[in-house]
Protein backbone atom coordinates (compact mmCIF):
# COMPACT_ATOMS: atom_id res chain seq x y z
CA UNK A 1 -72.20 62.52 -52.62
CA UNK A 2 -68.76 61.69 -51.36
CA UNK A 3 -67.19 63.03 -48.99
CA UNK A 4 -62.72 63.68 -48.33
CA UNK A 5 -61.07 62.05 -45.38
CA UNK A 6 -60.00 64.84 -43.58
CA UNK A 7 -56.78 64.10 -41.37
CA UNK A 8 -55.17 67.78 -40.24
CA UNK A 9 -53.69 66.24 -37.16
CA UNK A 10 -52.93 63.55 -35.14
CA UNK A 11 -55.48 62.56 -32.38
CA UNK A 12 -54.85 61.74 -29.09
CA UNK A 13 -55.13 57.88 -29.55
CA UNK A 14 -52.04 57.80 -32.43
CA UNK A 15 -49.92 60.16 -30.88
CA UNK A 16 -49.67 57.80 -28.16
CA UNK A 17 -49.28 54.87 -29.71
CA UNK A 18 -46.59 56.42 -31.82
CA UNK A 19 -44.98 57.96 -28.53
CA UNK A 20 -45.15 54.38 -26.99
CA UNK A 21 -43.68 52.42 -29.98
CA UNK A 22 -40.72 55.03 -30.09
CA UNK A 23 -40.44 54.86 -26.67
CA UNK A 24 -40.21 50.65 -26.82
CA UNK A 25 -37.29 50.87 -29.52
CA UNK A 26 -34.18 52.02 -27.28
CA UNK A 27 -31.71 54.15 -29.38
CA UNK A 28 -29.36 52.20 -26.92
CA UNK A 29 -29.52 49.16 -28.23
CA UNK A 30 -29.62 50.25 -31.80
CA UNK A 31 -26.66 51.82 -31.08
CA UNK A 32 -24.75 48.96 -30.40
CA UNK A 33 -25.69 47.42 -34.02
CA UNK A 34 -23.73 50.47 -35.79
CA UNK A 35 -20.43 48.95 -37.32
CA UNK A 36 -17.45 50.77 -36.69
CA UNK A 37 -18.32 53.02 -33.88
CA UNK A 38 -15.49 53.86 -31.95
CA UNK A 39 -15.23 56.93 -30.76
CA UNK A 40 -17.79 57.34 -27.56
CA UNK A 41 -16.71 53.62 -26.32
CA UNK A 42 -13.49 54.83 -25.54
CA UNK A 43 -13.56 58.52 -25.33
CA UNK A 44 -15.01 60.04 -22.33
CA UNK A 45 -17.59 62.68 -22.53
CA UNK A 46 -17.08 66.08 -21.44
CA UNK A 47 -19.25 66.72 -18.24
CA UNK A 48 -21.78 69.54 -17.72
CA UNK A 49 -22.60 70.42 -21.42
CA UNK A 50 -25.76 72.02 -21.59
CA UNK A 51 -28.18 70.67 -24.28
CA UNK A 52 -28.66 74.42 -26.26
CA UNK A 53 -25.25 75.66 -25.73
CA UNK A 54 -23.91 76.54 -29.66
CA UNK A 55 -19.73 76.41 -28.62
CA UNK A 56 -17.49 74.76 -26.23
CA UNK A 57 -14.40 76.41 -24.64
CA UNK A 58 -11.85 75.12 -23.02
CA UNK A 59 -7.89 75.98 -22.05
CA UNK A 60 -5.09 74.05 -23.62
CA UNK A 61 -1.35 73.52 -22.21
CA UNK A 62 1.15 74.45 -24.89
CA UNK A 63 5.04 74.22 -25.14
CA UNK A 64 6.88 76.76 -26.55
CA UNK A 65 10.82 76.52 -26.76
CA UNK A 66 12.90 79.37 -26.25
CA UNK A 67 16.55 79.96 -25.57
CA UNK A 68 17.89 81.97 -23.01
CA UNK A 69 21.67 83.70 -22.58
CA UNK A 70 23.05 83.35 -18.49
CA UNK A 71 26.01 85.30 -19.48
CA UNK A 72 28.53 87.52 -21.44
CA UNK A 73 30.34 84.29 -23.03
CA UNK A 74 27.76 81.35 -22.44
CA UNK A 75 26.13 79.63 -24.83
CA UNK A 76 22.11 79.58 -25.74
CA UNK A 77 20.68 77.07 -23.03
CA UNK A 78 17.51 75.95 -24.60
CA UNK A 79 14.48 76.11 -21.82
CA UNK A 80 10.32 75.41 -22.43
CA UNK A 81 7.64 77.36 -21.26
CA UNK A 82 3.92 76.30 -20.86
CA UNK A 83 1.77 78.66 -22.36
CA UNK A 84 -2.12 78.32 -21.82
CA UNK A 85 -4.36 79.26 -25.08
CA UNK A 86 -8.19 79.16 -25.18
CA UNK A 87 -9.78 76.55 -27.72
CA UNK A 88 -13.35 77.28 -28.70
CA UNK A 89 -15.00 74.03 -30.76
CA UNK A 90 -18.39 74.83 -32.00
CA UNK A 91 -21.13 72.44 -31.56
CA UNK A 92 -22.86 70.86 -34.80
CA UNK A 93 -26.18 70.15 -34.60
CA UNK A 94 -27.12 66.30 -37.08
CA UNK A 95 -30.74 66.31 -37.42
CA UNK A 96 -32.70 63.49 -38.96
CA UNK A 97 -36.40 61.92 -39.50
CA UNK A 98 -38.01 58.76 -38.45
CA UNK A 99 -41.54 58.76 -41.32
CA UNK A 100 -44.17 56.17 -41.51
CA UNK A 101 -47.29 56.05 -44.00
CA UNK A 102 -50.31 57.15 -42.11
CA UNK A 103 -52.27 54.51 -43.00
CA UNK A 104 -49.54 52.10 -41.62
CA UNK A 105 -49.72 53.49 -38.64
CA UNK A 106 -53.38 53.11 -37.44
CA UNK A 107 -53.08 49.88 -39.15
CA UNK A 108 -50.96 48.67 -36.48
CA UNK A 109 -52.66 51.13 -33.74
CA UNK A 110 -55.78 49.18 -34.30
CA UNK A 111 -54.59 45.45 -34.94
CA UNK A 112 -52.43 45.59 -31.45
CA UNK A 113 -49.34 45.68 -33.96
CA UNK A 114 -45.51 46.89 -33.64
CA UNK A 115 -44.12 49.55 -35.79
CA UNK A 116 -41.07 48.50 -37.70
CA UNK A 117 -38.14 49.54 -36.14
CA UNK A 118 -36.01 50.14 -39.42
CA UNK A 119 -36.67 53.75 -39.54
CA UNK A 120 -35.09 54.05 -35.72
CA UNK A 121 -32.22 52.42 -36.67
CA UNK A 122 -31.65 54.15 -39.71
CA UNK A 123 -32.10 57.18 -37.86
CA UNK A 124 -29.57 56.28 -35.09
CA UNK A 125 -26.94 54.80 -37.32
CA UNK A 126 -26.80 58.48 -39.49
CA UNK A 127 -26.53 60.32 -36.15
CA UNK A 128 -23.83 58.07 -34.52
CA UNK A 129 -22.07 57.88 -37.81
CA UNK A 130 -21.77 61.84 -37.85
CA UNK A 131 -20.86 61.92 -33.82
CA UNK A 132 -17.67 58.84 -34.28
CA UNK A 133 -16.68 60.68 -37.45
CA UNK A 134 -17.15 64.42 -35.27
CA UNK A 135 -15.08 62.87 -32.22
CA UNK A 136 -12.46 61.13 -35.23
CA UNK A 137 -11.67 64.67 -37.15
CA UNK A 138 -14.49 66.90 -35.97
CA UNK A 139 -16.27 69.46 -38.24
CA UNK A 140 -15.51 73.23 -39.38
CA UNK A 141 -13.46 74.53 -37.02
CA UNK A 142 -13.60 71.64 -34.50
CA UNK A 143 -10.91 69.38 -34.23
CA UNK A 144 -11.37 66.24 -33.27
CA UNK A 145 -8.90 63.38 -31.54
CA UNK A 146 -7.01 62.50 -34.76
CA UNK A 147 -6.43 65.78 -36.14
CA UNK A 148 -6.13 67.93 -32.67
CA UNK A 149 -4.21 71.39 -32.76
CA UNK A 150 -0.99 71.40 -31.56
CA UNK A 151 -0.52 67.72 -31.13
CA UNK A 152 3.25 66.75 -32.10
CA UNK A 153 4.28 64.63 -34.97
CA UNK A 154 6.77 62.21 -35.11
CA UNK A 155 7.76 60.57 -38.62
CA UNK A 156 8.06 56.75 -38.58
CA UNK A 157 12.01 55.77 -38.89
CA UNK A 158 13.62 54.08 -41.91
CA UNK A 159 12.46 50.78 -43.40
CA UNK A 160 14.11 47.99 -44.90
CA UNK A 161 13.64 47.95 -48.71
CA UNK A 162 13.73 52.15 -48.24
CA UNK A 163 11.26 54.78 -46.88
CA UNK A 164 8.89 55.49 -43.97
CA UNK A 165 5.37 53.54 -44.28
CA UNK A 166 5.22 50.36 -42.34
CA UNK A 167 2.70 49.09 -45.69
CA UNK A 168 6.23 48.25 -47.63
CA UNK A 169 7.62 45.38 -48.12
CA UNK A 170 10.88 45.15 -46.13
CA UNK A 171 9.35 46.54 -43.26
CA UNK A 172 10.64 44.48 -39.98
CA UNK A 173 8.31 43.68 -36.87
CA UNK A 174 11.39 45.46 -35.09
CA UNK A 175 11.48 48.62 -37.31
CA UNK A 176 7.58 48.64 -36.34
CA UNK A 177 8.03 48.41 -32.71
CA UNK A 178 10.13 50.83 -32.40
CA UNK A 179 8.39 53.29 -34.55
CA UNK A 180 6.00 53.36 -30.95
CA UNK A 181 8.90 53.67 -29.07
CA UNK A 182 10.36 56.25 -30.52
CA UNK A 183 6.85 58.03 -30.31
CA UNK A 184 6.33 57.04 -26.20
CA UNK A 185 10.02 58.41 -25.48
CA UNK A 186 9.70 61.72 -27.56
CA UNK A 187 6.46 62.10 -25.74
CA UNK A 188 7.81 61.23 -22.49
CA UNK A 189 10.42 63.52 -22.67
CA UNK A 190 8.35 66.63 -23.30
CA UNK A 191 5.68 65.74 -20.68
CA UNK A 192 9.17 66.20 -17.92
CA UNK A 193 9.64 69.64 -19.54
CA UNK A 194 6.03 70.20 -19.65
CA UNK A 195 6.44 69.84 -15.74
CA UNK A 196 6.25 73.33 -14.02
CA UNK A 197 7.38 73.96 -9.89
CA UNK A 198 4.55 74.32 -8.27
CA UNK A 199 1.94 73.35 -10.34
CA UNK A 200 -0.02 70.02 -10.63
CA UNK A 201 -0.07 68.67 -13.69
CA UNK A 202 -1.54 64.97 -14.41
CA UNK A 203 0.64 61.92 -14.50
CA UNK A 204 0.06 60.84 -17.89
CA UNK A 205 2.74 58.06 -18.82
CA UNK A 206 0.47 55.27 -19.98
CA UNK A 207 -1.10 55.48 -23.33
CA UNK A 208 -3.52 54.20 -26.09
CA UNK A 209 -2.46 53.63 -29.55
CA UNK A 210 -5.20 53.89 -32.19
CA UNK A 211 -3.77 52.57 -35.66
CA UNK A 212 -5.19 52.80 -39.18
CA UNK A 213 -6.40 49.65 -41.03
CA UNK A 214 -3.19 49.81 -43.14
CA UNK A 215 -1.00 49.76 -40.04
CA UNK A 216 -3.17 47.37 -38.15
CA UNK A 217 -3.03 44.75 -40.55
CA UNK A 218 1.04 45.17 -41.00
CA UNK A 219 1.66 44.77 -37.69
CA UNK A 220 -0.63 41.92 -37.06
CA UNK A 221 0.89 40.39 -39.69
CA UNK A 222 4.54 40.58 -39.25
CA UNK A 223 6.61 38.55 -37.25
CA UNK A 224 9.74 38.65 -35.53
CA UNK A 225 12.47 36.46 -36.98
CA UNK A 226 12.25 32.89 -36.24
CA UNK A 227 9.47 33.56 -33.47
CA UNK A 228 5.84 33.14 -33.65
CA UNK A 229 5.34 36.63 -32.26
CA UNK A 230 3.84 39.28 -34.27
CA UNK A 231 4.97 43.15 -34.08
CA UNK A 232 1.16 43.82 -32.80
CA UNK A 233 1.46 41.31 -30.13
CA UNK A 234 5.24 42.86 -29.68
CA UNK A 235 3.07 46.62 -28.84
CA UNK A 236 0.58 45.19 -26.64
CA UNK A 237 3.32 43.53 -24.45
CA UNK A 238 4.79 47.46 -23.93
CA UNK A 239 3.68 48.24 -20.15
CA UNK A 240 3.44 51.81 -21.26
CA UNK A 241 0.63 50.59 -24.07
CA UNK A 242 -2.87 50.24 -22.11
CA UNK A 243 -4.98 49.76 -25.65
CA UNK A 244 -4.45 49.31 -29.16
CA UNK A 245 -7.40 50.51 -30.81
CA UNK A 246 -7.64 49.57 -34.77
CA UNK A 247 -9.48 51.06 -38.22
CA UNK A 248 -10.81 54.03 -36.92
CA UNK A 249 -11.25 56.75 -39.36
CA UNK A 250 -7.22 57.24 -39.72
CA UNK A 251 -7.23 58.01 -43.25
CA UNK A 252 -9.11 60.87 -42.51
CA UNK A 253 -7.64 62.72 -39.96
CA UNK A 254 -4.63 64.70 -42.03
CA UNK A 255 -5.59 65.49 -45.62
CA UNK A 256 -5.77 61.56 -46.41
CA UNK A 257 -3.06 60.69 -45.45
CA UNK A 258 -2.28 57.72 -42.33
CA UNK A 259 -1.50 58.99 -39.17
CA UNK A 260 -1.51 56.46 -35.80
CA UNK A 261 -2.37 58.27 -32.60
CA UNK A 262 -0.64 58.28 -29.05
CA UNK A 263 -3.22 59.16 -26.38
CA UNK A 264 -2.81 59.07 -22.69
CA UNK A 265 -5.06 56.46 -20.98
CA UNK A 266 -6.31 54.57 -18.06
CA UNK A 267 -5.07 50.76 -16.87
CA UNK A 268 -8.20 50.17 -18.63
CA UNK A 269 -7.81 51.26 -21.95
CA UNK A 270 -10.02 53.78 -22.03
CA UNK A 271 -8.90 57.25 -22.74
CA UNK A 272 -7.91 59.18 -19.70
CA UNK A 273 -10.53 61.94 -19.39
CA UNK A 274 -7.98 64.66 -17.90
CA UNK A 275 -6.21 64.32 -21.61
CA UNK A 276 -9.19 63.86 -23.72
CA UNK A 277 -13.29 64.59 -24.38
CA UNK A 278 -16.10 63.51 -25.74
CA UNK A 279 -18.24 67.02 -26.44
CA UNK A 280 -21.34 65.79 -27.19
CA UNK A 281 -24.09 67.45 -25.56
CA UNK A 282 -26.71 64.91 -26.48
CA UNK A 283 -26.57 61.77 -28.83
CA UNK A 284 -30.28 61.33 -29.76
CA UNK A 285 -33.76 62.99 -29.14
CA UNK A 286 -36.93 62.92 -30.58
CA UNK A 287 -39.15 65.83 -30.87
CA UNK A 288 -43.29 64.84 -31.23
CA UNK A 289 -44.88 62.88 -34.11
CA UNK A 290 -45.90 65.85 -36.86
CA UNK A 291 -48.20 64.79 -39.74
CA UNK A 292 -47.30 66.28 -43.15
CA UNK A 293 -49.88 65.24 -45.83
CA UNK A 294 -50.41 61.41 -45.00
CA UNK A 295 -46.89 61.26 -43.83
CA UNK A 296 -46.31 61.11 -40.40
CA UNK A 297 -43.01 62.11 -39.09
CA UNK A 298 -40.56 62.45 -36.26
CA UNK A 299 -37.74 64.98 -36.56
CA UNK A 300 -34.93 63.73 -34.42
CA UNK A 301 -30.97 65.13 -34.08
CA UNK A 302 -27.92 65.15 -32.12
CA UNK A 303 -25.07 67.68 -31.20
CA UNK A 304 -21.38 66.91 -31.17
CA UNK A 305 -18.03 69.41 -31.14
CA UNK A 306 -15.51 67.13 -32.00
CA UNK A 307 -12.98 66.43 -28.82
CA UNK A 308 -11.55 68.70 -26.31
CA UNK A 309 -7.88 68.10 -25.97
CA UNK A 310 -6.46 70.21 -23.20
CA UNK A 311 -3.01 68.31 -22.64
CA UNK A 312 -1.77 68.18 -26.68
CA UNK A 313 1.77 67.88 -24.95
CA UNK A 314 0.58 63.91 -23.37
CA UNK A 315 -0.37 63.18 -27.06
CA UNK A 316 1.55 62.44 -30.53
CA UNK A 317 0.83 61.65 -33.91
CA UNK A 318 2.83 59.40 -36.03
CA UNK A 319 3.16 59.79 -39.33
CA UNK A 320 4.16 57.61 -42.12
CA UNK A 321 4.10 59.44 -45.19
């Protein structure tokens, strides 16, 4: 008479091989084989986020222009307040599964073997792919560093051979350059209005310039006249331009369309995390090995709100079309 193989759950012996294996294959180091990632190597995370918490609130630093009459026959003196407005970003949740063949798992339990760390990686590269793009343009109604509310816009100036985008053909490495500067002044000059008596307010006057692959590409392409030196190498010699950070998810950030990105940072590079944060709670966990059938499986996740932007006034956008 034969008898079924009866396998309900996993013994002691395979759950901790399978906890050990897991443990071996550091989402860490997978991490660093993800193409593209951007976001969290230059974006500071937001301290004391709680791993359960469903929203993230913070206060953001507005302008509002107003004008004001001093008297019977003088004329509208335009003045700026700073208005503070609560920003809620709620926290998505990316969950995931790492699955391996029963049978391929005591195999390896028994014959002193490694599991293959494909499924890891796969698992890691779908969660940090959802996080760059969440920090990038967020999700629902988060916002993320691309796309922020409230963030001004400046339009890129005229180009030779006619219109805005520095993708056309006439466009000068001088007409680039000063596309930034235009940008860092505008920005410069609201950040002194932005300045209230009395109240602190962070120095930012240094910044980092992400560009879109388009823009990238132009500007490392075109060159002054009769020099060797290219309108990219032209930005990086600005002392008021700490970074210039390339291809990063610009084509998604305002309905398709390219948009470069002025955001305060440190001597470093790195964003300055009094302008801008990372809110992401937790990047990657693993919950216990669960068998389903002759499947065994490991639901894993993690959480990210897009980016906190409490000083919109110390960024700008730059658009081209």
């Amino acid at each position: 008479m034969k008898t079924k193989p009866q396998v309900t759950r996993l013994d002691a012996a395979t759950s901790y091989f399978i906890d050990q294996q897991l443990e071996a294959q550091d989402p860490r180091k997978f991490r660093q084989l993800v193409p593209g990632i951007v976001g969290r190597r230059v974006i500071p995370t937001v301290q004391g986020l709680s791993r359960s918490q469903p929203t993230y609130s913070y206060v953001m630093q507005l302008l509002k222009a107003k004008t004001r009459r001093h008297g019977a026959k003088s004329k509208d003196a335009p003045t700026v307040e700073v208005l503070s407005e609560k920003v809620i970003h709620q926290i998505e949740t990316y969950p995931t599964t790492i699955s391996y063949e029963y049978d391929d798992v005591e195999n390896a339990r028994i014959n002193g073997l490694d599991l293959p760390n494909d499924q890891k990686l796969a698992a890691v590269t779908k969660l940090e792919e959802k996080i760059d793009q969440s920090l990038a343009v967020g999700e629902g109604n988060s916002k993320g560093i691309l796309n922020a509310t409230s963030v001004p816009e400046t339009t890129a100036g005229a180009k030779t051979g006619g219109g805005n985008t520095w993708t056309g053909a006439g466009a000068t490495a001088d007409e680039l350059v000063k596309d930034v500067a235009t940008a860092v002044a505008a920005t410069a000059a609201a950040l002194k209005q932005a300045r209230v008596p009395g109240q602190d307010m962070p120095n930012f006057m240094q910044w980092a310039l992400f560009l879109p692959d388009s823009w990238y590409v132009k500007s490392a392409t075109t060159y002054r006249a009769n020099t060797d030196t290219s309108a990219l190498e032209m930005i990086q010699r600005m002392p008021f331009i700490k970074s210039v950070i390339p291809s990063w998810r610009a084509e998604t950030a305002d309905g398709g369309a390219a948009r470069a990105a002025l955001i305060p940072a440190l001597d470093n590079g790195a964003i300055n995390p009094m302008a801008a944060g990372a809110i992401v709670p937790f990047d990657y966990e693993e919950l216990a090995a669960q068998l389903a059938g002759f499947t065994v499986s490991i639901p894993a996740r993690g959480k990210a709100g897009g980016c906190a932007v409490p000083f919109p006034v110390a960024c700008r956008y730059i658009d081209i079309t």
